[in-house]
N, C-alpha and C. Protein backbone atom coordinates (compact mmCIF):
# COMPACT_ATOMS: atom_id res chain seq x y z
N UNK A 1 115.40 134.36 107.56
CA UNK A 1 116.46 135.33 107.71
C UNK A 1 116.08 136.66 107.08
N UNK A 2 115.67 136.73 106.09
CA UNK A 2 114.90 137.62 105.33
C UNK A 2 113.69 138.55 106.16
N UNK A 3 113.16 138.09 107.16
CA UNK A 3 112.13 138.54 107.94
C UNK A 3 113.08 139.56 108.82
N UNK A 4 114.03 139.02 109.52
CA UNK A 4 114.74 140.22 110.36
C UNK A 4 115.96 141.34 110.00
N UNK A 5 115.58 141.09 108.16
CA UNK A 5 116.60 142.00 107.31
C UNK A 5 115.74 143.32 107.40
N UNK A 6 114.26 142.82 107.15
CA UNK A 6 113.10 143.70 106.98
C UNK A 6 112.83 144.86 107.64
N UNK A 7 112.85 144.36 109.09
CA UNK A 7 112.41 145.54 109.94
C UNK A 7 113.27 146.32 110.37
N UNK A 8 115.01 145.87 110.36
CA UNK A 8 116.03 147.34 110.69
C UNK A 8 115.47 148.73 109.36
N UNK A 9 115.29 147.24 108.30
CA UNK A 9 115.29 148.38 106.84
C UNK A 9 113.87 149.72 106.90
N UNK A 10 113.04 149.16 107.66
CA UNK A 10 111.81 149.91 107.91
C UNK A 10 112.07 151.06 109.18
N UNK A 11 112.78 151.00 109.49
CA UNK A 11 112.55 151.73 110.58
C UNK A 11 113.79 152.44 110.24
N UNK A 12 114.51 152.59 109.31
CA UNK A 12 115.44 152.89 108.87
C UNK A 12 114.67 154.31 107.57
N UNK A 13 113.51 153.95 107.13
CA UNK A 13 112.98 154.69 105.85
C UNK A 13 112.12 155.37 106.57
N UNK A 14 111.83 154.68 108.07
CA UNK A 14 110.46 155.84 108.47
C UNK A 14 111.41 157.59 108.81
N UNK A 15 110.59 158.43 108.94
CA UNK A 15 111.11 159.40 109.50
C UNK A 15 110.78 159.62 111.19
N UNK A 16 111.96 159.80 111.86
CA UNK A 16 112.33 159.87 112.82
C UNK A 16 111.30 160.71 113.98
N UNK A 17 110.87 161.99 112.87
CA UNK A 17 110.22 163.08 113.92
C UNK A 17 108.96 163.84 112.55
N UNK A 18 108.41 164.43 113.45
CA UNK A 18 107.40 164.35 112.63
C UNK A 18 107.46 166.24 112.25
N UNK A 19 106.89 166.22 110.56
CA UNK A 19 107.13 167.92 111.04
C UNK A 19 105.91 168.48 111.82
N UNK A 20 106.46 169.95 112.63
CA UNK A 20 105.25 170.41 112.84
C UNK A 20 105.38 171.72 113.52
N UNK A 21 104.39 172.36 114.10
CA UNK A 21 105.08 173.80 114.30
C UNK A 21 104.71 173.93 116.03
N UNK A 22 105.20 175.07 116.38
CA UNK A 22 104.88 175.30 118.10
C UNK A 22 104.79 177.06 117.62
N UNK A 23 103.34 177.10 118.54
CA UNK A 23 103.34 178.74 118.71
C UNK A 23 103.33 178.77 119.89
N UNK A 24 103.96 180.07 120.45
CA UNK A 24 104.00 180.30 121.72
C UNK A 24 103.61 182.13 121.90
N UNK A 25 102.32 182.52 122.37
CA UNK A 25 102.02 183.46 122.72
C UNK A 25 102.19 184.09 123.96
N UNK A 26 102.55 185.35 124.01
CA UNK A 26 102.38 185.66 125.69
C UNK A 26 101.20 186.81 125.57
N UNK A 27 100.67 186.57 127.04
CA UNK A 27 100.07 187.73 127.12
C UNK A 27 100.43 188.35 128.05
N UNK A 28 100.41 189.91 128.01
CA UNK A 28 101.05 190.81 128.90
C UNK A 28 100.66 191.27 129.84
N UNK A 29 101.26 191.43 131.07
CA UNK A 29 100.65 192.03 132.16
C UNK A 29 100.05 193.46 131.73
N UNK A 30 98.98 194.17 132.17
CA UNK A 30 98.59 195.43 131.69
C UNK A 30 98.51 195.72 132.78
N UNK A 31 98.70 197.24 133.34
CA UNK A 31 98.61 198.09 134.34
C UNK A 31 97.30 198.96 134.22
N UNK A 32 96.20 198.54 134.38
CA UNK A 32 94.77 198.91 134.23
C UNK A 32 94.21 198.78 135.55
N UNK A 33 93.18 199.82 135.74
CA UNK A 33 92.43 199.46 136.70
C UNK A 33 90.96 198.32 136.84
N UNK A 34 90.50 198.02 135.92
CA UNK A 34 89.33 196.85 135.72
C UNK A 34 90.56 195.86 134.87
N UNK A 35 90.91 194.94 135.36
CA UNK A 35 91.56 193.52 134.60
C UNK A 35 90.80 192.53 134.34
N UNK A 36 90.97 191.97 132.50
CA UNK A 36 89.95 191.05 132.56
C UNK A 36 91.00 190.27 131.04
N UNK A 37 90.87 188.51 131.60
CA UNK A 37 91.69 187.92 130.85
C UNK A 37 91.12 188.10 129.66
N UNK A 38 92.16 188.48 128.78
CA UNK A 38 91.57 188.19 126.93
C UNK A 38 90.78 187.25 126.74
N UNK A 39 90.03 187.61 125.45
CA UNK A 39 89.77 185.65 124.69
C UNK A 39 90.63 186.00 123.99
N UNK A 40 90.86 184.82 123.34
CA UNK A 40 92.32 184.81 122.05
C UNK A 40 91.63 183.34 121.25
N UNK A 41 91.98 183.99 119.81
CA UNK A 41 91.61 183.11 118.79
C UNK A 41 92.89 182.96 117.98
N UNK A 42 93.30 181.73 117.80
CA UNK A 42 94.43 180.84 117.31
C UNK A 42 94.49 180.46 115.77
N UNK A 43 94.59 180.89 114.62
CA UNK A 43 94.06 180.25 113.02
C UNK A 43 94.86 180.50 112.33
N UNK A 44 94.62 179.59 111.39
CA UNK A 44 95.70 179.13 110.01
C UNK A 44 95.15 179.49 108.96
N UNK A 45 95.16 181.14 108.47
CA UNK A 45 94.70 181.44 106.91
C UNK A 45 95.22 181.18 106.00
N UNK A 46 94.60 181.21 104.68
CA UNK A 46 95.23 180.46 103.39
C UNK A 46 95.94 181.47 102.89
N UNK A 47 96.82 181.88 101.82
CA UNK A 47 97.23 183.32 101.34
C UNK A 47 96.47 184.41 100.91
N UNK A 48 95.40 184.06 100.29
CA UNK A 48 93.91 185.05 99.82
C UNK A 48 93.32 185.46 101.43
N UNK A 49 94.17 185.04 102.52
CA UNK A 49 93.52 185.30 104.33
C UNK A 49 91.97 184.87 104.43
N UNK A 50 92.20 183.37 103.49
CA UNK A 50 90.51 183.02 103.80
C UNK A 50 90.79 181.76 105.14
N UNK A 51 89.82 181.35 105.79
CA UNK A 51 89.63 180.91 107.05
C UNK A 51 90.30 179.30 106.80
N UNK A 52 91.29 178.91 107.19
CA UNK A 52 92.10 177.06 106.92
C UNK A 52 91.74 176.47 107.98
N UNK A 53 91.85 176.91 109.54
CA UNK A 53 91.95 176.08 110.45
C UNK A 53 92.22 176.70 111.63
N UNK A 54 91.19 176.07 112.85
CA UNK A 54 91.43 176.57 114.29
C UNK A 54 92.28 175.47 114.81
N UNK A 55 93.05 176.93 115.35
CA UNK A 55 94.22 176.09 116.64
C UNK A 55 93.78 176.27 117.92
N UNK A 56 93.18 177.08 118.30
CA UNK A 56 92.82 177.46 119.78
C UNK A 56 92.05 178.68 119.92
N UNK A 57 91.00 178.37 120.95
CA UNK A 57 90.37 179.37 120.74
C UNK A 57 90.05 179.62 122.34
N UNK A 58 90.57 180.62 123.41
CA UNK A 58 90.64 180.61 124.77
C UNK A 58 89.46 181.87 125.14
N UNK A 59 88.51 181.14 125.57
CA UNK A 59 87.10 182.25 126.45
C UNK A 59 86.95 181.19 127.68
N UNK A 60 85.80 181.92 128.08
CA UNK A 60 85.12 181.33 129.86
C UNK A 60 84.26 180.15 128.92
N UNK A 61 84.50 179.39 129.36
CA UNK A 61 83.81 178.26 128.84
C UNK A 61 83.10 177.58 129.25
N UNK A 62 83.45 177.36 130.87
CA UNK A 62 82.70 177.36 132.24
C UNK A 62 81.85 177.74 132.99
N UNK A 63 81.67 179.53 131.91
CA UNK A 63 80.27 180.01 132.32
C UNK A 63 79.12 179.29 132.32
N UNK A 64 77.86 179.88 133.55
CA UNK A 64 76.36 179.46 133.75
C UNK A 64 76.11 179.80 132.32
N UNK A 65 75.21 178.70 131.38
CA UNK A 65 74.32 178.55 130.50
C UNK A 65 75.45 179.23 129.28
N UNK A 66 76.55 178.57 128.92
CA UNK A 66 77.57 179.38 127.60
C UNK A 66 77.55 180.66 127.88
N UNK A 67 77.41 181.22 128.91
CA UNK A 67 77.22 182.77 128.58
C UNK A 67 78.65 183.42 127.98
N UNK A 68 79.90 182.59 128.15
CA UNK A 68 81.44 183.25 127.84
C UNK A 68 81.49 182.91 126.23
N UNK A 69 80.14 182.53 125.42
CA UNK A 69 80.20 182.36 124.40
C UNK A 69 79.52 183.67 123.51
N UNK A 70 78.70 184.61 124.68
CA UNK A 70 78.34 185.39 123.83
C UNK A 70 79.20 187.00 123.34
N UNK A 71 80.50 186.80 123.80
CA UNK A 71 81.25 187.91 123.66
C UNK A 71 82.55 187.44 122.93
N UNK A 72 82.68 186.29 121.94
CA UNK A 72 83.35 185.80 120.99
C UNK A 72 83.25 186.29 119.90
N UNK A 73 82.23 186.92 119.21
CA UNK A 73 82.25 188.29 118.65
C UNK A 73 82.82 189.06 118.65
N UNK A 74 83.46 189.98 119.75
CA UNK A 74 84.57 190.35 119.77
C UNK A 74 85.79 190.43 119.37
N UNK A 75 86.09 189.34 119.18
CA UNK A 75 87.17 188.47 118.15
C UNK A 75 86.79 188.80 116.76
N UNK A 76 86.76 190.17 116.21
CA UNK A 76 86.02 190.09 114.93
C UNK A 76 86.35 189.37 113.72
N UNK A 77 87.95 189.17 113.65
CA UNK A 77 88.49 188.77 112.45
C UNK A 77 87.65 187.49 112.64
N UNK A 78 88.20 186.81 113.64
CA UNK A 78 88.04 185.42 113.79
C UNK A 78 86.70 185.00 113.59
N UNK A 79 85.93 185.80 114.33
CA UNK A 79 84.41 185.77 114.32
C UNK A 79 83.66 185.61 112.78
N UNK A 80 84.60 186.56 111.94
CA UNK A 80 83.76 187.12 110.38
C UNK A 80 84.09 185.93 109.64
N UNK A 81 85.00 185.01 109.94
CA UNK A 81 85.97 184.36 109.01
C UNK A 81 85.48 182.64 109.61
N UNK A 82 85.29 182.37 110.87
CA UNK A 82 84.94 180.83 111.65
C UNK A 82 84.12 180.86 112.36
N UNK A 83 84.25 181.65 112.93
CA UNK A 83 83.70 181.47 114.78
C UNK A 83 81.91 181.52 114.91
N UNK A 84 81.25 182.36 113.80
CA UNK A 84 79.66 182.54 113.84
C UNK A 84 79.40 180.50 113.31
N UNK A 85 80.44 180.05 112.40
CA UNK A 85 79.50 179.41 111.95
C UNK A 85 79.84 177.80 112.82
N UNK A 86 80.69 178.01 113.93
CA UNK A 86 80.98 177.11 115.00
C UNK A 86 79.97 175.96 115.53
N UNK A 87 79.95 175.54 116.12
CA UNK A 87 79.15 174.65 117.23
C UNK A 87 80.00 174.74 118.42
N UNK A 88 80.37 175.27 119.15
CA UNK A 88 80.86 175.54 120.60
C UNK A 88 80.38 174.55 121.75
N UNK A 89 81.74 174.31 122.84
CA UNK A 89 82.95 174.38 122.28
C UNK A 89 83.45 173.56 121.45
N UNK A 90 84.61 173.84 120.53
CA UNK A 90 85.25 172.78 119.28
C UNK A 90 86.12 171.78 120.50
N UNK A 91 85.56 170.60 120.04
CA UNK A 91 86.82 169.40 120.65
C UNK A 91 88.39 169.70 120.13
N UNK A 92 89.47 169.82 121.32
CA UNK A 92 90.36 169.75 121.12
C UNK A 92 90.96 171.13 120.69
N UNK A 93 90.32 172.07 120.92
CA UNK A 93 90.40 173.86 120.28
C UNK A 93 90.11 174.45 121.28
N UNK A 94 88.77 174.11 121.78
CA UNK A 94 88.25 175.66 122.66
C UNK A 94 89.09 175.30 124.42
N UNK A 95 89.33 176.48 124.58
CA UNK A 95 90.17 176.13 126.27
C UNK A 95 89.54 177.36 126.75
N UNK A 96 90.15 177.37 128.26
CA UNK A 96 89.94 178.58 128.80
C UNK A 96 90.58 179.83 128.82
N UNK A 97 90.29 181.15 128.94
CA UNK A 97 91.16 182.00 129.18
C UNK A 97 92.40 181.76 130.23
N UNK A 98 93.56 182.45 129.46
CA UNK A 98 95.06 181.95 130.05
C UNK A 98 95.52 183.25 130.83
N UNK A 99 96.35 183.13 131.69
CA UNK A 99 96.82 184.36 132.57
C UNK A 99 97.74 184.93 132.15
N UNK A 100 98.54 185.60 132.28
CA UNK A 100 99.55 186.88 132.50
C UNK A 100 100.81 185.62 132.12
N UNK A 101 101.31 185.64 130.86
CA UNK A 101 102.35 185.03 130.94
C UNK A 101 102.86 184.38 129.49
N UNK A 102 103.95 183.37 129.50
CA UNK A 102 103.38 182.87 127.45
C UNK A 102 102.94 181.62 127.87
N UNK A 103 102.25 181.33 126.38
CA UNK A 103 101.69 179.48 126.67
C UNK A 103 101.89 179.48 125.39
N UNK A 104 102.45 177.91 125.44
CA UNK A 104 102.74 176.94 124.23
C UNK A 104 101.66 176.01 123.32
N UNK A 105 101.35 175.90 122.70
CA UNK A 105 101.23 175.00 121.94
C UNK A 105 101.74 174.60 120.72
N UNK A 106 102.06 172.85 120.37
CA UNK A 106 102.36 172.50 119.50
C UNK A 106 101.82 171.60 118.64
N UNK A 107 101.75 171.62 117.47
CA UNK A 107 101.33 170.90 116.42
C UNK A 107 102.18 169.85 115.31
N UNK A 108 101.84 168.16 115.18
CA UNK A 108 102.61 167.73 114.27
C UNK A 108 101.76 167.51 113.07
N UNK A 109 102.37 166.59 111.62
CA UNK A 109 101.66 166.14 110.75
C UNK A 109 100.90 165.31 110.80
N UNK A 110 101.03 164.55 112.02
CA UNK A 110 100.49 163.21 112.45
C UNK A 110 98.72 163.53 112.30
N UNK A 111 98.36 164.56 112.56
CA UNK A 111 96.92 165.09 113.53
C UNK A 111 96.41 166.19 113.07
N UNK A 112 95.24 166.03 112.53
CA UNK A 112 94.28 167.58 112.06
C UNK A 112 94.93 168.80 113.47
N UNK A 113 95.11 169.61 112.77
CA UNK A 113 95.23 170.52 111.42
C UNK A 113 96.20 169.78 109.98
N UNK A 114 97.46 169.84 110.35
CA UNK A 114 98.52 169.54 109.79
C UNK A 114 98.89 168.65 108.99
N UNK A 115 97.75 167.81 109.47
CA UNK A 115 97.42 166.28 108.84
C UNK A 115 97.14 166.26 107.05
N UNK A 116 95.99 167.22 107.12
CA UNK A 116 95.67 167.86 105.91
C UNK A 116 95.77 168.83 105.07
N UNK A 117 96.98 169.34 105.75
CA UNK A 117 97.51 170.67 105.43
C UNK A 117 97.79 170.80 104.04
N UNK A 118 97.85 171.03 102.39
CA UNK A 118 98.76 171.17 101.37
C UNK A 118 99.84 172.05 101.88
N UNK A 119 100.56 172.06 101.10
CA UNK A 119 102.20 172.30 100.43
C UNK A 119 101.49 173.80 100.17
N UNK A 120 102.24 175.08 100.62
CA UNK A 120 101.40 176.29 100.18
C UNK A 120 101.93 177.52 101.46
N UNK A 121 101.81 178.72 101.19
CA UNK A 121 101.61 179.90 101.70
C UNK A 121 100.18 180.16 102.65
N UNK A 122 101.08 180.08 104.07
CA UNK A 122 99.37 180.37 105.07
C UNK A 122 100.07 181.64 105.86
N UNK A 123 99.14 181.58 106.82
CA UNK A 123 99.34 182.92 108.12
C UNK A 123 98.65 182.39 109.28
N UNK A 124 99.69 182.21 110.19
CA UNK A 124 99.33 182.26 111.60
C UNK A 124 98.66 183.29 112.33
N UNK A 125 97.47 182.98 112.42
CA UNK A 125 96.96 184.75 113.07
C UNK A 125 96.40 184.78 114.61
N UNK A 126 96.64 185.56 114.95
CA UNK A 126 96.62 185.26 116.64
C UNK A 126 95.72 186.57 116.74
N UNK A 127 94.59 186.69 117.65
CA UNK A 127 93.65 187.81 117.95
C UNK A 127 92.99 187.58 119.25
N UNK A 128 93.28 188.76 119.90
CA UNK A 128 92.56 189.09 121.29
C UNK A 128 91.98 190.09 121.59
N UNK A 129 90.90 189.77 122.49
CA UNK A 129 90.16 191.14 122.58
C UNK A 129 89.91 191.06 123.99
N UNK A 130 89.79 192.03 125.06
CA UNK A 130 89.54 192.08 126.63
C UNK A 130 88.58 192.78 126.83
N UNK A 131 87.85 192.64 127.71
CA UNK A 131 86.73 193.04 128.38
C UNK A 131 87.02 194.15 129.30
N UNK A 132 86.68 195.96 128.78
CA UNK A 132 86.89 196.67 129.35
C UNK A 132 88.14 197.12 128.82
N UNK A 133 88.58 196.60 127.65
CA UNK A 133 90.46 196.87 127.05
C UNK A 133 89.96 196.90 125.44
N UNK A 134 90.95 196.48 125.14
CA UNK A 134 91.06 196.76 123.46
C UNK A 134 90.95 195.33 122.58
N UNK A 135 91.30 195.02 121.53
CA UNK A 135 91.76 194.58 120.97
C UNK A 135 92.64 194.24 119.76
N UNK A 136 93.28 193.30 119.53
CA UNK A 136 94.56 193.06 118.94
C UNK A 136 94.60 192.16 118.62
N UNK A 137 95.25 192.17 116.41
CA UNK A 137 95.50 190.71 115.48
C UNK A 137 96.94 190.98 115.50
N UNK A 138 97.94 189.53 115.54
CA UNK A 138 98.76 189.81 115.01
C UNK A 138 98.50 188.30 113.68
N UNK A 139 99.92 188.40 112.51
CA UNK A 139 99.62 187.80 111.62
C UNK A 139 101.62 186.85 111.35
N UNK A 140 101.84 186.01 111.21
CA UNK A 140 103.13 185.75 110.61
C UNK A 140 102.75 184.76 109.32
N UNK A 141 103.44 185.55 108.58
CA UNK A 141 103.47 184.48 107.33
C UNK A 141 104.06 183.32 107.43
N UNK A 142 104.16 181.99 106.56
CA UNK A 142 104.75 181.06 106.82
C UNK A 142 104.68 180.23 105.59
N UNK A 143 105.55 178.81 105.43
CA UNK A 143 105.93 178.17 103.97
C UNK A 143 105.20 177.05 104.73
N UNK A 144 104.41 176.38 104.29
CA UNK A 144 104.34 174.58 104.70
C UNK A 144 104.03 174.13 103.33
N UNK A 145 105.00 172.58 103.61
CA UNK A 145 105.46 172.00 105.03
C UNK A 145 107.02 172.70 104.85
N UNK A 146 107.98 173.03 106.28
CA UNK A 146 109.16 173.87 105.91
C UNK A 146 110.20 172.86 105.67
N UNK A 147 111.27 173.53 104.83
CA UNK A 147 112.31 172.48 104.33
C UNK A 147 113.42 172.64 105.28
N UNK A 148 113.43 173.41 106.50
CA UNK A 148 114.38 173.33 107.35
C UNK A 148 114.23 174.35 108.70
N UNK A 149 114.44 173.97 109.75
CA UNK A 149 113.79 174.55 110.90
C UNK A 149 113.93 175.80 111.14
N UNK A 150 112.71 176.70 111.11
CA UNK A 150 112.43 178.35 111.21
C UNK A 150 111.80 178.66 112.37
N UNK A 151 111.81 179.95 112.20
CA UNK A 151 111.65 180.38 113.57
C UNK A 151 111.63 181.88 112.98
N UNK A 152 109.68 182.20 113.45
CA UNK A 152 109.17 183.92 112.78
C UNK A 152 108.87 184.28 114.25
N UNK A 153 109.02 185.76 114.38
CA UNK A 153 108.16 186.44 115.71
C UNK A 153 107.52 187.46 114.85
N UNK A 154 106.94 188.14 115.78
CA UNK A 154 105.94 189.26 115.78
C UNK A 154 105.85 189.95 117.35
N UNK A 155 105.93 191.27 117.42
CA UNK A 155 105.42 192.00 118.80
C UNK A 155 104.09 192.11 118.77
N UNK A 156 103.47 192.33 119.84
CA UNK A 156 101.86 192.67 119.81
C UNK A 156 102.46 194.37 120.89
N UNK A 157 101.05 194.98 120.42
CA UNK A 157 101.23 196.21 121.32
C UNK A 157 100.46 196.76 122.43
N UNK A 158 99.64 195.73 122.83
CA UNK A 158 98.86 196.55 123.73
C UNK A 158 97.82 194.87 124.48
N UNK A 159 97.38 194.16 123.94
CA UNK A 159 96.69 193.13 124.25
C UNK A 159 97.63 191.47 124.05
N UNK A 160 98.43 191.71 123.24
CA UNK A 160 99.64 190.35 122.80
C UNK A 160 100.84 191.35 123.72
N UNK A 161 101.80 189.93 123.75
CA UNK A 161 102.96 190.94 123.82
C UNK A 161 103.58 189.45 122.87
N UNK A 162 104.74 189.15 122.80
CA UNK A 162 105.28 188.25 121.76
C UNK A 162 104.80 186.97 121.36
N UNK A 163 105.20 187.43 120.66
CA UNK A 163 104.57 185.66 119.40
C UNK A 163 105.60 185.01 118.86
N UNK A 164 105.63 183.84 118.78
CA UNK A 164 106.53 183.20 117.76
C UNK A 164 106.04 181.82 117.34
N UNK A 165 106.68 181.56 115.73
CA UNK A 165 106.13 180.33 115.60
C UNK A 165 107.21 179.63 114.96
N UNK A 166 107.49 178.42 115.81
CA UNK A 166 108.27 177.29 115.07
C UNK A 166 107.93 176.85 114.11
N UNK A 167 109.01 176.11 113.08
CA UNK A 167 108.58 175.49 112.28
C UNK A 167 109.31 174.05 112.02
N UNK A 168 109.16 173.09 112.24
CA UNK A 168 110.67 171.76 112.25
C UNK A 168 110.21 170.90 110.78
N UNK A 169 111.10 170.38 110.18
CA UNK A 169 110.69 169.94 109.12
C UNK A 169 110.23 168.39 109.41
């Protein structure tokens, strides 16, 4: 009898949902005459803005012989801080360039990054650079792990257009 007291009580202490965050970037239509999709680099700096963790990192990946690897440089923050000392592409990070529009991703505790995250002050930093265009960091501060569900934006001005990042406890 004791055996089926057990498991309501367990599933009763686990937690329900797991914390974790969702960023959702858009990128903006630009009215240019040469159009060329961003790369965009996805990372989790520590408060000193030293390098914690890639979330995504979107170039041609598909190119003949890596060649969409040699203009990731570009990405300077990202570049000075992760990206030189890479092995390309990262499992589960590197994707392709995304179109005209926002895209989601989300992250729980369950799973590197988050997995190993400490208790602490980071920055979500989002950076793009286009071929034949400009480029653009944006940065949101943030608390992990959060003690109750947030929600930061940021505008981008010229290469981003909005950012936001969830946070669920």
């Amino acid at each position: 009898m004791r055996k089926h007291l057990l498991l309501p009580l367990a599933l009763f202490s686990a937690p329900l949902w797991a914390a974790g965050l969702e960023v959702t970037v858009e990128i903006p239509r630009l009215q240019v005459a040469e159009y060329h999709r961003p790369y965009v680099a996805i990372w989790l700096q520590n408060a000193d803005q030293s390098h914690r963790a890639n979330l995504a990192i979107w170039y041609d990946v598909k190119m003949k012989d890596k060649e969409g690897e040699k203009w990731l440089n570009d990405l300077r923050q990202w570049w000075r801080r992760s990206g030189r000392t890479l092995e390309l592409p990262v499992d589960g990070v590197s994707g392709a360039t995304r179109p005209v529009g926002s895209h989601s991703l989300s992250f729980d505790d369950s799973r590197a990054p988050l997995k190993d995250l400490p208790p602490g002050e980071y920055y979500l930093v989002v950076e793009a650079a286009r071929e034949v265009g400009g480029r653009e960091q944006l940065r949101i501060p943030f608390t992990w792990p959060a003690d109750k569900p947030q929600q930061h934006n940021a505008q981008g001005n010229s290469e981003l257009g909005a950012l936001s990042l969830e946070l669920t406890p």
